[in-house]
Protein backbone atom coordinates (compact mmCIF):
# COMPACT_ATOMS: atom_id res chain seq x y z
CA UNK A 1 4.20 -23.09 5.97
CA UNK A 2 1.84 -21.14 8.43
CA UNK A 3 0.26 -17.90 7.49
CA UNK A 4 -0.13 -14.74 9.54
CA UNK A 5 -3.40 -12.88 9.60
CA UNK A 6 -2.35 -9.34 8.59
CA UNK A 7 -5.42 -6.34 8.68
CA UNK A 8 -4.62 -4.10 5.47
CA UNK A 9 -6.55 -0.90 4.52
CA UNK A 10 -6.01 0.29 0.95
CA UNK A 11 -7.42 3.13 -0.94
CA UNK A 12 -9.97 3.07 -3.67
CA UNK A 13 -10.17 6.62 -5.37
CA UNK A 14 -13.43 7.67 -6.36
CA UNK A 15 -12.30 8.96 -9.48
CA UNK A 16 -9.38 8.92 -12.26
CA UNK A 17 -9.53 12.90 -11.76
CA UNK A 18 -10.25 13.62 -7.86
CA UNK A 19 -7.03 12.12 -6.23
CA UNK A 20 -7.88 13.95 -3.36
CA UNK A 21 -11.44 12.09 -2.20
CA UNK A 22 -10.13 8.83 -0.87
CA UNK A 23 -12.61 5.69 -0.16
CA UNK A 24 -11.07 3.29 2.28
CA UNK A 25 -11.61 -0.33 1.84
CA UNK A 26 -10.20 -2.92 4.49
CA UNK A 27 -9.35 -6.38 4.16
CA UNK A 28 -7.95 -9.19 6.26
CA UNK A 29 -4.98 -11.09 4.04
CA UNK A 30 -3.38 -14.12 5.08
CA UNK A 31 0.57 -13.51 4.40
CA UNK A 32 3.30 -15.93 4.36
CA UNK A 33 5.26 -15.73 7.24
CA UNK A 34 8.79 -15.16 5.33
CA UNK A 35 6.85 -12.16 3.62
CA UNK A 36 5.37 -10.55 7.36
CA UNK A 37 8.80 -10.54 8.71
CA UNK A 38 10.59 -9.31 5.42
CA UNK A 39 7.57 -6.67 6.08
CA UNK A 40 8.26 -6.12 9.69
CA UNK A 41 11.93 -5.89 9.06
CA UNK A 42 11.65 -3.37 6.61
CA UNK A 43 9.48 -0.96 8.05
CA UNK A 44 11.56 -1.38 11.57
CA UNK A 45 14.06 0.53 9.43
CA UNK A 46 12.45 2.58 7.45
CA UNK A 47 10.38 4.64 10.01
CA UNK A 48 8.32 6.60 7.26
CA UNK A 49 7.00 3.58 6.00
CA UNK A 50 4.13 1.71 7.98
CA UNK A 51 2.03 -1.33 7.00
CA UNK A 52 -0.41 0.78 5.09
CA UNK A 53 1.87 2.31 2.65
CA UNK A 54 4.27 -0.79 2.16
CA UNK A 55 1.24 -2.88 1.24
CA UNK A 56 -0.38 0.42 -0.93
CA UNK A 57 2.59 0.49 -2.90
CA UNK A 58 3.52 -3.03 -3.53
CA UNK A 59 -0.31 -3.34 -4.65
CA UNK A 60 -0.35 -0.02 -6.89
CA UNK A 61 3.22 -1.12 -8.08
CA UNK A 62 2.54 -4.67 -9.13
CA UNK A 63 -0.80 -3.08 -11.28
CA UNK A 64 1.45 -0.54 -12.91
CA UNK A 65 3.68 -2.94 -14.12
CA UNK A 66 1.79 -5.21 -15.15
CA UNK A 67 -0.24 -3.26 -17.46
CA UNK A 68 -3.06 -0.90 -15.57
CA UNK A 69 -3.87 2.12 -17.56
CA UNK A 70 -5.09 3.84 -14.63
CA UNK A 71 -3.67 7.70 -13.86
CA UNK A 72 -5.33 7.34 -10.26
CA UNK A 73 -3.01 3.91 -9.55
CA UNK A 74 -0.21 5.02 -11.03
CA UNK A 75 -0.21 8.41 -8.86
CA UNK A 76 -0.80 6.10 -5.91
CA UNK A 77 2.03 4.05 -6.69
CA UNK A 78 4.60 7.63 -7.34
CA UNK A 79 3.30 9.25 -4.44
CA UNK A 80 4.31 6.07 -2.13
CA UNK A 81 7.32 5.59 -3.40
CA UNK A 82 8.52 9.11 -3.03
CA UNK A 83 6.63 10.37 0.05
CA UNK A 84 8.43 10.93 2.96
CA UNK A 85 5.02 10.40 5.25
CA UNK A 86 3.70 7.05 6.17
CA UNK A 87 -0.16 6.57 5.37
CA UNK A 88 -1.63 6.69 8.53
CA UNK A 89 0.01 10.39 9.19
CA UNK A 90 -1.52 11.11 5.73
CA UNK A 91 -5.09 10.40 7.41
C-alpha cells in the first residue's frame, strides 16, 4: 500500500500551567492512503476542522486515553474536540 507524505504542525506547550504560550513543532508523516482520504473526506465536511486540528486531536486523544497524566494534553484534546475554530484561524 503506498503512503502519502502529509506536512503536520502540532503544538508543544511550554508548560502544564501556561496553555496560552504555544511552541510549534512540524513534522513530515507518511500516512496510509485509506487514512489521508478518510482525512480529506472528513474535513471536506466538516469546514471547522482543518488538517491541523484533526491530526492535534487524534494525537492529544490517543495520549489521553491511553494513560497521559498531562493537564496541558488533556486541555488540548477538550478544546479540539469542542472548538468551533479550526487551528490555523486560532494562529
Amino acid at each position: 500500500m503506498k503512503n502519502q507524505v502529509i506536512k503536520v504542525t502540532a503544538e508543544i506547550k511550554t508548560s502544564e500551567n501556561d496553555i496560552s504560550h504555544r511552541s510549534l513543532v512540524s513534522f513530515l508523516s507518511e500516512v496510509p492512503v485509506p487514512l489521508k482520504e478518510a482525512m480529506t473526506t472528513f474535513i471536506e465536511s466538516h469546514p471547522n476542522w482543518d488538517q491541523y486540528r484533526l491530526v492535534e486531536a487524534a494525537l492529544a486523544g490517543f495520549l489521553v486515553h491511553n494513560g497521559v497524566k498531562s493537564r496541558a494534553v488533556t486541555r488540548l484534546y477538550l478544546d479540539n474536540m469542542f472548538s468551533k475554530k479550526s487551528a490555523r484561524e486560532e494562529l
